[in-house]
Protein backbone atom coordinates (compact mmCIF):
# COMPACT_ATOMS: atom_id res chain seq x y z
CA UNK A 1 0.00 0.00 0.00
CA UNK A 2 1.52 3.56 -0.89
CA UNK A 3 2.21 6.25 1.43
CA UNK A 4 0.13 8.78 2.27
CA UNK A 5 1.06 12.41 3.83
CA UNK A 6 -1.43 13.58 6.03
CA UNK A 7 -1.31 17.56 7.50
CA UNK A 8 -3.29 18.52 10.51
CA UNK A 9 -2.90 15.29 12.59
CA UNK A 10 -2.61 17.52 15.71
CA UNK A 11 -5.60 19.30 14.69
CA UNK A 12 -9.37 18.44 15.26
CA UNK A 13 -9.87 17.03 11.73
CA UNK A 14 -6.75 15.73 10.56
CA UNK A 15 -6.52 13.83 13.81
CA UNK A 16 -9.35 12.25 13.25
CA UNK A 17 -8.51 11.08 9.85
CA UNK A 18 -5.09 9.85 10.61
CA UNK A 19 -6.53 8.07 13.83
CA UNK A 20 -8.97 6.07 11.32
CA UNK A 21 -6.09 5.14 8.84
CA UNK A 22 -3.92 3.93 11.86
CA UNK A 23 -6.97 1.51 12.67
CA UNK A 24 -7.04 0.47 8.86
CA UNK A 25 -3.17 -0.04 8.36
CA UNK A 26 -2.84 2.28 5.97
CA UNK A 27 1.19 3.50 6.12
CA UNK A 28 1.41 7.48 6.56
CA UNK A 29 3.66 10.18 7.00
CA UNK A 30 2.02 13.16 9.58
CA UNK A 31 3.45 16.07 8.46
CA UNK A 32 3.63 18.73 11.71
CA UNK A 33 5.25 21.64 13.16
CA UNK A 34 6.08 20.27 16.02
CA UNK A 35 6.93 16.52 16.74
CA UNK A 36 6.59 16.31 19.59
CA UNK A 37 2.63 16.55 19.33
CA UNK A 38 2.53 14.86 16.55
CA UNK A 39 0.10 11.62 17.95
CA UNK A 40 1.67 7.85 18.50
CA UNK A 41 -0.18 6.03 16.01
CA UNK A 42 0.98 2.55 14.47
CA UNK A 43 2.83 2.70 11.28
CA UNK A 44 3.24 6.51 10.98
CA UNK A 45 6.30 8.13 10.37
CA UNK A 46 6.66 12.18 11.70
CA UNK A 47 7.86 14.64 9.79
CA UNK A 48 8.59 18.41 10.24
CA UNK A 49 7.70 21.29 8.36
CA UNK A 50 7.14 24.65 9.67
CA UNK A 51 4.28 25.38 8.03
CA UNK A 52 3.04 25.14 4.30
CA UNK A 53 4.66 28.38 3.82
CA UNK A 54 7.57 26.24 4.40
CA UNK A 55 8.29 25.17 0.75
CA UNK A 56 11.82 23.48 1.36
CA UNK A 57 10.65 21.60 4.30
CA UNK A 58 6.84 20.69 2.94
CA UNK A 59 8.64 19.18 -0.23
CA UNK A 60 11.58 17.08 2.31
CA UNK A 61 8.79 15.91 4.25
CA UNK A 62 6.76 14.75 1.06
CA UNK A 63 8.84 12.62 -0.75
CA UNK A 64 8.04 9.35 -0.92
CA UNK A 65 4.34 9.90 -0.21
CA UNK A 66 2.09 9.11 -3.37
CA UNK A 67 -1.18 11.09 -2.29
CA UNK A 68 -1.21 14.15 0.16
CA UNK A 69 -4.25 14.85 2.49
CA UNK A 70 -4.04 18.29 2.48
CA UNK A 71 -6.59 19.83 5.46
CA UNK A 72 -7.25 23.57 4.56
CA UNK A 73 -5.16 26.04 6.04
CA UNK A 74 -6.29 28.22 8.78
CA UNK A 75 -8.13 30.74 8.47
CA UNK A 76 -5.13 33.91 7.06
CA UNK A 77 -5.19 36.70 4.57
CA UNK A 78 -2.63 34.92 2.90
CA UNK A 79 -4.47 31.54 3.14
CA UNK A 80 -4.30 30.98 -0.86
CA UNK A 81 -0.50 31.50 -0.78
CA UNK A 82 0.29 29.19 2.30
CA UNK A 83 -1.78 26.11 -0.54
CA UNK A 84 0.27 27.12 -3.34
CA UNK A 85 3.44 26.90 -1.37
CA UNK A 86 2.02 23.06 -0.32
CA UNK A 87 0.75 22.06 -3.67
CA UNK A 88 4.05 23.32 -5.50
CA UNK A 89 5.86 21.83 -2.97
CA UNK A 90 3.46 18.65 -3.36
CA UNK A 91 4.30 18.33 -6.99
CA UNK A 92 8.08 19.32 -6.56
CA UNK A 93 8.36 16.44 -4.26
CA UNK A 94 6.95 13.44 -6.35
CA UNK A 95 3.29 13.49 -4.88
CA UNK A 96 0.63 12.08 -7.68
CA UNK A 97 -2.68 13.09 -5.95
CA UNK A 98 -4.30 15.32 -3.51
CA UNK A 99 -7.24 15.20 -1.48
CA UNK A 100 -8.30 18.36 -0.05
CA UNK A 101 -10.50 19.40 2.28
CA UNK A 102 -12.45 22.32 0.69
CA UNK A 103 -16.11 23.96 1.56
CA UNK A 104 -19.84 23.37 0.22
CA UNK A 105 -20.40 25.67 -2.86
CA UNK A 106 -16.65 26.41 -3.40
CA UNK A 107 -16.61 29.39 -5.69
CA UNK A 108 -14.89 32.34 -7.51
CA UNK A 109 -18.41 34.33 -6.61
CA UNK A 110 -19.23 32.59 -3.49
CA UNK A 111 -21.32 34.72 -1.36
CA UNK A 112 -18.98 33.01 1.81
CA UNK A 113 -15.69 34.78 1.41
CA UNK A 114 -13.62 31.94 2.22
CA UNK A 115 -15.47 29.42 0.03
CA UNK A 116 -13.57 31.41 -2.99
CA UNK A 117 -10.32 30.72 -1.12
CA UNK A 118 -11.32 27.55 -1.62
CA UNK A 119 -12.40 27.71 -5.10
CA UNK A 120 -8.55 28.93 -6.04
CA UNK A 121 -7.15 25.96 -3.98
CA UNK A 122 -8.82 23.93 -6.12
CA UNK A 123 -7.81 25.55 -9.53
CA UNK A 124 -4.34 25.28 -8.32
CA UNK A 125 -4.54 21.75 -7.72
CA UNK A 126 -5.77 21.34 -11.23
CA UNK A 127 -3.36 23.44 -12.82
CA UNK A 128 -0.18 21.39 -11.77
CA UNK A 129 -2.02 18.60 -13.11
CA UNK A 130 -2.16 16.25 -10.05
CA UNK A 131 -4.81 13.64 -9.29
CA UNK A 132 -7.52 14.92 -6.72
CA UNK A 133 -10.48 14.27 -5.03
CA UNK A 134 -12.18 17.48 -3.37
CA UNK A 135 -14.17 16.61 -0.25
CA UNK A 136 -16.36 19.74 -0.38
CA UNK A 137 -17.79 19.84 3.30
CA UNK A 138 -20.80 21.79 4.58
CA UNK A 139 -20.53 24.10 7.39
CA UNK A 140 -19.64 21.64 10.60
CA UNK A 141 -22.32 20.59 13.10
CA UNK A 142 -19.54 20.78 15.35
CA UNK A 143 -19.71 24.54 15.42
CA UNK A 144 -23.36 24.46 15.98
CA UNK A 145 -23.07 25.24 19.79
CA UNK A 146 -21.18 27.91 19.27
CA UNK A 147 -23.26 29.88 17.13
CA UNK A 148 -24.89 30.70 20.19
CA UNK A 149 -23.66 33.12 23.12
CA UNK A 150 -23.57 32.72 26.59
CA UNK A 151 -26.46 34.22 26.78
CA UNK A 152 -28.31 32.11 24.18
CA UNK A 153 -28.66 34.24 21.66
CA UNK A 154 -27.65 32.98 17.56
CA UNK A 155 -27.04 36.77 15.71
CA UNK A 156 -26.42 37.22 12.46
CA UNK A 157 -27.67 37.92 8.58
CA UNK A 158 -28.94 34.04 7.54
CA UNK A 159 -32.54 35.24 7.17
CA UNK A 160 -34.50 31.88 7.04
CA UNK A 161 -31.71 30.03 5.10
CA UNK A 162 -30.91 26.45 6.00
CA UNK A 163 -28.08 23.60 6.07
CA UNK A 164 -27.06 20.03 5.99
CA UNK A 165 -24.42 20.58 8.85
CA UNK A 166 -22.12 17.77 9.05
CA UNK A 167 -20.15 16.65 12.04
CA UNK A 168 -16.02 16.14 11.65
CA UNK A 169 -16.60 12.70 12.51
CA UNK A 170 -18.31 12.29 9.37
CA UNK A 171 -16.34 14.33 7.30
CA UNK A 172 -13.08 11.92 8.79
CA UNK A 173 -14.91 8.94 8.31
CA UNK A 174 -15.53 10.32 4.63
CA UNK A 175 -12.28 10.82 4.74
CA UNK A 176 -10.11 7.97 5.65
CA UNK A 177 -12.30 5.87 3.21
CA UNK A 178 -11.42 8.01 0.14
CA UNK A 179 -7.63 7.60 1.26
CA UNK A 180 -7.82 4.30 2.34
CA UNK A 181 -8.74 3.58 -1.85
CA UNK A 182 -7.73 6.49 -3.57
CA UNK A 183 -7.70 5.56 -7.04
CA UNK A 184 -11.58 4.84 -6.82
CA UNK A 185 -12.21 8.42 -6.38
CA UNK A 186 -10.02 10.19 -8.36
CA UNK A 187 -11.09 13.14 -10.20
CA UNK A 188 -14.28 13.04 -7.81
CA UNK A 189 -15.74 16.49 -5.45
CA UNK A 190 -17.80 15.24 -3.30
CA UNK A 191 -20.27 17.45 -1.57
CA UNK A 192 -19.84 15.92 2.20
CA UNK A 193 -22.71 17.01 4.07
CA UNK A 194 -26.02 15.84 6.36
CA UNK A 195 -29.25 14.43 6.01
CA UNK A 196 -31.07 17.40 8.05
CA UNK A 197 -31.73 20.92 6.82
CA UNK A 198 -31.87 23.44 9.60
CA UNK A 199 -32.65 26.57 9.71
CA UNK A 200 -31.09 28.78 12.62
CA UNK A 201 -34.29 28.95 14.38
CA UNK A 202 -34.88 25.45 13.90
CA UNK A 203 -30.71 25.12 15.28
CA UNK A 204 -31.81 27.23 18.17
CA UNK A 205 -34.95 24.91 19.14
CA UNK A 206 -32.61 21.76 19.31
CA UNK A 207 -30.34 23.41 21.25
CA UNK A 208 -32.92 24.81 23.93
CA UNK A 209 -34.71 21.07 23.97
CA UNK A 210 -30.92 19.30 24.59
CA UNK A 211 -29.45 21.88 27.10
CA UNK A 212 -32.42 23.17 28.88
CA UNK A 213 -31.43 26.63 28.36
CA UNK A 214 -33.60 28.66 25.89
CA UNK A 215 -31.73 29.77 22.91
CA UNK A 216 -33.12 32.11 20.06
CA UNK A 217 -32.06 33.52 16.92
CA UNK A 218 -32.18 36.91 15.90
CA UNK A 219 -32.08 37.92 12.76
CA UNK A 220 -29.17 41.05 11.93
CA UNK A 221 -28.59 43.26 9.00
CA UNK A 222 -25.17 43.20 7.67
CA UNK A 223 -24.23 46.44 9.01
CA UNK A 224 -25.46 45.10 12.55
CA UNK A 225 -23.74 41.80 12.19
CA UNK A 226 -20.48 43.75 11.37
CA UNK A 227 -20.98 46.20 14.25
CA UNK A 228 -21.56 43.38 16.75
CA UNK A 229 -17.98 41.58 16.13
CA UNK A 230 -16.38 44.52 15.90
CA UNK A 231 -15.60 44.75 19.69
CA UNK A 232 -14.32 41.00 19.02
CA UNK A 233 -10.86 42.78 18.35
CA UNK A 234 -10.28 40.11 15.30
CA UNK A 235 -9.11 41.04 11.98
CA UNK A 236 -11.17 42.28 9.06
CA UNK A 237 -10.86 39.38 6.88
CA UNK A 238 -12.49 37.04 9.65
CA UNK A 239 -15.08 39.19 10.44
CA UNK A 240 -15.95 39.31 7.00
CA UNK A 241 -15.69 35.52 6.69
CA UNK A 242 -17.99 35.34 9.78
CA UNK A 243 -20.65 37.59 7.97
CA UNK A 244 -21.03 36.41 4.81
CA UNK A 245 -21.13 32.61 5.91
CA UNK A 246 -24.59 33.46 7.65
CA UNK A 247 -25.25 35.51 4.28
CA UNK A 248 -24.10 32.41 1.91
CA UNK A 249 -27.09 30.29 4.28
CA UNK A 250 -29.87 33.25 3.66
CA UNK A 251 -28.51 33.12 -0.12
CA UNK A 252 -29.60 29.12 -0.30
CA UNK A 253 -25.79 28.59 -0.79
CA UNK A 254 -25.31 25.80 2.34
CA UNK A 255 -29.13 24.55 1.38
CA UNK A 256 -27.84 21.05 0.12
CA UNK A 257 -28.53 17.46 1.22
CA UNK A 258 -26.13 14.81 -0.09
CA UNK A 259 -25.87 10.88 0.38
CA UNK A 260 -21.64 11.05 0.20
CA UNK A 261 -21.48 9.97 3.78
CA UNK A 262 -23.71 7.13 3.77
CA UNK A 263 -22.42 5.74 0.45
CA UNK A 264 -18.66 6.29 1.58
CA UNK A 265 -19.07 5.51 4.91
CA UNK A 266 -21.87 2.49 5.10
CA UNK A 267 -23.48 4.51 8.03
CA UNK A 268 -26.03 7.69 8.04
CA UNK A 269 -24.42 10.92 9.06
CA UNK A 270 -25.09 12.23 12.30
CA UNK A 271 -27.51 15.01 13.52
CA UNK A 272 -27.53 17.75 15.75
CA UNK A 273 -29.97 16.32 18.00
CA UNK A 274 -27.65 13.32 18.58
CA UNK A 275 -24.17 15.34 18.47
CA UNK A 276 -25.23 17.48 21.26
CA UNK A 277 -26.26 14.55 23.08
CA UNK A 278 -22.99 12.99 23.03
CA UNK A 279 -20.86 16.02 23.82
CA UNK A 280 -21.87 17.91 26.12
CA UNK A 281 -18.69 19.47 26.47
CA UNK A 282 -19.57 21.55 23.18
CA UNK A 283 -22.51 23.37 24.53
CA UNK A 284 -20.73 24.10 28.16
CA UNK A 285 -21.11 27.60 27.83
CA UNK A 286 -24.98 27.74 27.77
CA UNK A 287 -25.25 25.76 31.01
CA UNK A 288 -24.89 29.54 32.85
């Protein structure tokens, strides 16, 4: 079995994924910043980078690997940069394919900012001519909860917009099986997302029946959902990815419903109900 790179093994979703091919046997490389929290996993090999900015050290640390799971970057101005460095480096280094984890709707005129970040991740995959498979995720039940202040309040600009949130477990699951047989999916985007279209209301309502604490959504303008995380000190670009990915659910953008994770996976995805129900470490802050 070839090897595969896999970035993001100390992060939420890249952990997950390199977790799963550990249980399968699949030989990979984790590619990491730091090795020392790089996890122990059976048959993987560490090695260090400092970044994908990092083009000497991303192509060192990729030889030898046929296909590269390459998680998205986080969130930076220079986001689309850092994946060129990675993919060129990718290429440079002997790589064949890529699997990258890229967002629902993934567009040059996306209505969500970063979903056009995306969109040129792709292009640049295509353009060195490398094998892919683009797992197109929806927005991440995970991050449900958190919509939602301590107060219990979900602001923003969706309007009555809906989604197919879909937990990382899911989208890992999804995955691990595309990496575990990669030349069955080549040249595939999949749109990885739920079974369950909820609106933010609807969100809110699950949330207040699992916690016990009532939470509501209000609806914002744009210029109110840019005044209110304002005081949030962050940067412009992330404020204005935060806005417009409410926007891209009033625009119908995030309004999809797929079967990719039952097909892939042999199991239905999960749903918020059930997520929340099983961590209740994610909703902590509305307990008061």
């Amino acid at each position: 079995m070839s090897l595969i790179a896999v970035t993001g093994s100390t992060g939420a979703l890249g952990g997950r994924v390199a977790r799963r091919l550990a249980d399968r046997g699949v030989p990979q490389r984790l590619v990491v910043r730091d090795a020392a929290r790089a996890p122990r996993l059976d048959g993987a090999e560490v090695a260090v980078a400092a970044g994908y900015h990092d083009h000497a050290g991303m192509t060192t640390a990729l030889r030898g690997a046929e296909t590269l799971f390459l998680v998205s970057g986080r969130e930076a101005a220079d986001r689309v940069d850092e994946h060129r460095s990675a993919i060129d480096a990718a290429a440079e280094a002997g790589v064949r394919r890529i699997v990258y984890t890229s967002f629902l709707g993934a567009a040059d005129d996306a209505v969500f900012t970063l979903g056009r970040h995306h969109a040129q991740t792709e292009a640049l995959v295509r353009d060195r001519g490398l094998a892919f498979t683009f797992l197109r995720d929806s927005m991440y039940l995970d991050f449900v909860p958190f919509f939602a202040s301590a107060a219990g309040v979900i602001a923003g600009p969706g309007g009555d917009g809906r989604a197919a949130y879909v937990a990382r477990d899911d989208v890992a699951a999804v995955a691990a099986a595309v990496l575990a047989d990669p030349d069955a999916h080549d040249g595939r985007t999949y749109d990885v997302t739920g079974d369950e279209r909820l609106g933010l209301a609807e969100a809110a309502a699950v949330l207040t029946e699992v916690t016990g604490r009532a939470v509501r959504y209000e609806e914002e303008t744009e210029a109110e959902a840019y005044a209110s995380r304002a005081p949030s000190g962050a940067p412009d670009f992330e404020i204005e990815g935060w806005v417009t990915s409410y926007q891209a659910m009033a625009a119908g953008e995030l309004d999809v419903v797929t079967d990719v994770v039952e097909t892939i996976t042999g199991r239905p995805p999960l749903r918020l109900r059930a997520f929340l129900e099983q961590d209740r470490e994610s909703w902590a802050h509305l307990r008061g």
